[in-house]
Protein backbone atom coordinates (compact mmCIF):
# COMPACT_ATOMS: atom_id res chain seq x y z
CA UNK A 1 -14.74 6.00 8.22
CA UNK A 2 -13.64 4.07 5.23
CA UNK A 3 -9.76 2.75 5.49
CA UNK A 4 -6.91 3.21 2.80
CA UNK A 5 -4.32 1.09 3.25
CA UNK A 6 -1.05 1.07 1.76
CA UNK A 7 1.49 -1.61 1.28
CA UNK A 8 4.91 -1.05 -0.25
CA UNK A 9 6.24 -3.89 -2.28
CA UNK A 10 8.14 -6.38 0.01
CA UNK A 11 12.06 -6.44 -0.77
CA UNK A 12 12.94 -7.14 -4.36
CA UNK A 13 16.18 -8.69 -6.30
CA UNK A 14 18.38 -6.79 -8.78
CA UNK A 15 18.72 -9.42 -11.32
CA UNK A 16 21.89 -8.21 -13.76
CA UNK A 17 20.00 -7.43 -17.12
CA UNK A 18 16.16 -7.28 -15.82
CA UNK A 19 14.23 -4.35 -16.90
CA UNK A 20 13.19 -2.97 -13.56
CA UNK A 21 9.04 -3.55 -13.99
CA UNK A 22 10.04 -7.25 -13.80
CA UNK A 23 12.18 -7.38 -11.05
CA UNK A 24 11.20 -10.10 -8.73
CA UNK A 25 10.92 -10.79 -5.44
CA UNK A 26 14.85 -11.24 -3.52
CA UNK A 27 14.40 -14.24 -0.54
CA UNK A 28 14.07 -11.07 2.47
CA UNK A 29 10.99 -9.90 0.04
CA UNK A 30 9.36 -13.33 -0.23
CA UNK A 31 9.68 -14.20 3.54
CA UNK A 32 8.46 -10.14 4.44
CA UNK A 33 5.35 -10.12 2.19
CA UNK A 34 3.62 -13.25 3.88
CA UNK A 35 4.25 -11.37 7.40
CA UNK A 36 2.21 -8.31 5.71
CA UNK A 37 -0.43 -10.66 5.16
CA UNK A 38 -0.48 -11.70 8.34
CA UNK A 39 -0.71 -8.34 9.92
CA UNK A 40 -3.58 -7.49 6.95
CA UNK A 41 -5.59 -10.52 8.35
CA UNK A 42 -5.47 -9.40 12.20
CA UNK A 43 -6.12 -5.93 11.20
CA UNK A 44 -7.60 -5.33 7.93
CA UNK A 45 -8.72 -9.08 6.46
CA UNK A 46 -10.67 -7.87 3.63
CA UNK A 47 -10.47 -4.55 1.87
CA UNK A 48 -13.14 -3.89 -0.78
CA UNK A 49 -10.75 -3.50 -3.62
CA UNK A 50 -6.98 -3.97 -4.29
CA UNK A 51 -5.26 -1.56 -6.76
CA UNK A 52 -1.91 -2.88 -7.14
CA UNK A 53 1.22 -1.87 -9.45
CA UNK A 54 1.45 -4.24 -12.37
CA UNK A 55 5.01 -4.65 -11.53
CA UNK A 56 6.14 -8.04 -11.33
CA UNK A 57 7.32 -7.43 -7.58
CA UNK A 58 4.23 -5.66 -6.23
CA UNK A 59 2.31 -8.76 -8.01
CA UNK A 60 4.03 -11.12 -5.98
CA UNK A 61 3.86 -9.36 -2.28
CA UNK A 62 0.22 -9.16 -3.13
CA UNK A 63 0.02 -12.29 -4.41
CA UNK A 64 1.99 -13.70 -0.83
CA UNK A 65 0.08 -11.14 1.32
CA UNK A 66 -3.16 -12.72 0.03
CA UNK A 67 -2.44 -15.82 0.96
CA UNK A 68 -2.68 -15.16 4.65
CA UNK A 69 -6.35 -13.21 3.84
CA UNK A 70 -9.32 -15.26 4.83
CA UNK A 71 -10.87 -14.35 1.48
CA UNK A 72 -9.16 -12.89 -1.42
CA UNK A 73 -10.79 -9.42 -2.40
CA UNK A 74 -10.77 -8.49 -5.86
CA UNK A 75 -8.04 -6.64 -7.46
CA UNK A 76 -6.90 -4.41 -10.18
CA UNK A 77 -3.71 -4.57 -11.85
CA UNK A 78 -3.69 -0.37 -12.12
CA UNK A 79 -0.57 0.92 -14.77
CA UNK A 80 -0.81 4.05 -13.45
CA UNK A 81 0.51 2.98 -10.01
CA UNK A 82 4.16 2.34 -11.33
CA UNK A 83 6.59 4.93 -10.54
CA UNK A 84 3.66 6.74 -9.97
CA UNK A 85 3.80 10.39 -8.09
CA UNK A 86 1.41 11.13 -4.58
CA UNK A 87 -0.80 13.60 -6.73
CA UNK A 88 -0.96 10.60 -9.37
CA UNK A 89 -2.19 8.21 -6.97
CA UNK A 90 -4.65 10.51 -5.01
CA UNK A 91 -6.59 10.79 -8.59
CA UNK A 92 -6.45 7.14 -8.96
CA UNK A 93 -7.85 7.19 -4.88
CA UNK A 94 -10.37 9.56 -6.09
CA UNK A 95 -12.09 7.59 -8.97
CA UNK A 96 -12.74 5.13 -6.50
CA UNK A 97 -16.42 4.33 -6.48
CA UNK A 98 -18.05 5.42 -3.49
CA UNK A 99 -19.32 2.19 -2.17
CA UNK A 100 -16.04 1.00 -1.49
CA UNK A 101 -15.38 1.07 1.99
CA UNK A 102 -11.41 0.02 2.44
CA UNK A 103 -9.21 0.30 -0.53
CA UNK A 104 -5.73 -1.14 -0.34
CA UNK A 105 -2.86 -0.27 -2.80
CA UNK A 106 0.27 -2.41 -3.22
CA UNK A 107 3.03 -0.40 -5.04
CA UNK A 108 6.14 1.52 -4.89
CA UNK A 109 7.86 4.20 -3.24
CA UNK A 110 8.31 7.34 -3.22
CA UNK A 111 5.15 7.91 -4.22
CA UNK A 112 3.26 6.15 -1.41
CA UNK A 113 5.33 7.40 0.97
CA UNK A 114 4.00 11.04 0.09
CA UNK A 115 0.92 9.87 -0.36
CA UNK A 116 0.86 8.80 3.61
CA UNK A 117 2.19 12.14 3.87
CA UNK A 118 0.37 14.46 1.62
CA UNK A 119 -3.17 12.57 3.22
CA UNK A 120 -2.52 12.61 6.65
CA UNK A 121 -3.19 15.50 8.64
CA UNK A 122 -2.60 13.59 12.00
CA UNK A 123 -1.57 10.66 13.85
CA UNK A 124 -0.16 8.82 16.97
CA UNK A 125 3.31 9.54 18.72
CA UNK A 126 6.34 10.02 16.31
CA UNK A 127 4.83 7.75 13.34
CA UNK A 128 4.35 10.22 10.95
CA UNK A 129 8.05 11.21 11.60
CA UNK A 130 9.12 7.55 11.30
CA UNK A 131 7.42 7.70 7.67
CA UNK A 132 8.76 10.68 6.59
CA UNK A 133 12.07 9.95 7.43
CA UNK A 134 11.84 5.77 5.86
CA UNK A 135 8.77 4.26 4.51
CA UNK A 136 10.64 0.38 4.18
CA UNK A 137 9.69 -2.35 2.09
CA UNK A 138 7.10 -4.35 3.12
CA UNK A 139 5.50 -1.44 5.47
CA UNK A 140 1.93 -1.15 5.94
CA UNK A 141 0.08 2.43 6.72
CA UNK A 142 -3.40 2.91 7.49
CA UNK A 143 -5.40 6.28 6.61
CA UNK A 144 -8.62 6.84 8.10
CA UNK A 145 -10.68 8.88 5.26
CA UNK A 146 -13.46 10.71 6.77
CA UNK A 147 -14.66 11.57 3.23
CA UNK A 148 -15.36 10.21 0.23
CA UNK A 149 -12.66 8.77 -1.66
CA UNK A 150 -13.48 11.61 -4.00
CA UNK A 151 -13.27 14.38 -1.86
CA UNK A 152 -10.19 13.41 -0.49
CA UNK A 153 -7.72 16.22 0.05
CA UNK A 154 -4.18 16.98 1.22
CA UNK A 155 -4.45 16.62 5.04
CA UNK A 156 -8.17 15.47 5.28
CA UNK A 157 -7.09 12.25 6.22
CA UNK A 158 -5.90 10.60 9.56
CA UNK A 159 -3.16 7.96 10.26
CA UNK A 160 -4.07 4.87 12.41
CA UNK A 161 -1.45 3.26 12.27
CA UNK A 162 2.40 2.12 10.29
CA UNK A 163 3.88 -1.11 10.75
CA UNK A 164 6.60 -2.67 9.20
CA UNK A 165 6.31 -6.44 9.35
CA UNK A 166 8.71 -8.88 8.88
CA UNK A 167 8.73 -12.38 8.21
C-alpha cells in the first residue's frame, strides 16, 4: 500500500509589502520545519517523489525538512499546488506515475486539509476529528492508498497517522 504524505508549510512571516507567494519562513516556521524532517526520517525517510508548492515558504520547509532525510528524493516544484483546491490536488495525485510508491506534497492549506479529508475514509481514535477541526502548520498526515494513485477516489483511502511536530 503505497503512502501519500502531506506536509503543510511550517509557520510563515507577514512581511509588510510581500506579495504572499514569497512570503518566507517567520523564526516558529524555521525551527518547526526541521522537526518535520525529523519525524519524516523515523517514519517516512524517503518518498519516491516530492510535489511541493513553488511558494517561497513551502520551498523552504521542504528545503529544512530535507535536511534531516538520509537521502534527498527528487522533487517537483508543481504551480498548480498554490492555493490549490482538494479536487485540484487529487488530479495532480492522480497523474502520478504508477511506479511511485510514496508521494509526499509540501503545500498549503485549506486545500490539503480537505484533501486528508476528502481521501480518507478511516482512521485511528479522534484524528480525523483533530484534522477537520485544525490542520496546523507544520503538520504531517499519512494516507494509506490501496489503489493506484490514479484510481484514487473520495474515501478510498485510509489515515495512518497526523502529527504535528514542533521544533
Amino acid at each position: 500500500m503505497p503512502d501519500l504524505v502531506i506536509l503543510r508549510h511550517a509557520k510563515s512571516a507577514w512581511p509588510p509589502g510581500v506579495p504572499d507567494s514569497d512570503r518566507p519562513l517567520g523564526p516558529r516556521g524555521l525551527r518547526d520545519a526541521p522537526a518535520a524532517g525529523a519525524l519524516l526520517a523515523r517514519e517516512h525517510p524517503r518518498p519516491d517523489l516530492v510535489l511541493c508548492s513553488p511558494a517561497r515558504r513551502t520551498r523552504q520547509t521542504w528545503e529544512l525538512a530535507a535536511a534531516r532525510l538520509p537521502a534527498e528524493p527528487p522533487v517537483r516544484h508543481e504551480p498548480r499546488l498554490y492555493a490549490a483546491e482538494a479536487e485540484e490536488i487529487l488530479d495532480l495525485v492522480r497523474e502520478t506515475p504508477a511506479d511511485v510508491g510514496g508521494l509526499l506534497l509540501v503545500g498549503h492549506n485549506p486545500g490539503l486539509q480537505e484533501l486528508v479529508l476528502l481521501l480518507a475514509g478511516g482512521g485511528p481514535g479522534d484524528a480525523l476529528d483533530r484534522i477537520g477541526a485544525k490542520f496546523p502548520t507544520s503538520a504531517v498526515a499519512v494516507l494509506g492508498c490501496p489503489e493506484p494513485w490514479s484510481a484514487l477516489t473520495p474515501g478510498s483511502a485510509v489515515l495512518k497517522s497526523f502529527d504535528i511536530p514542533r521544533g
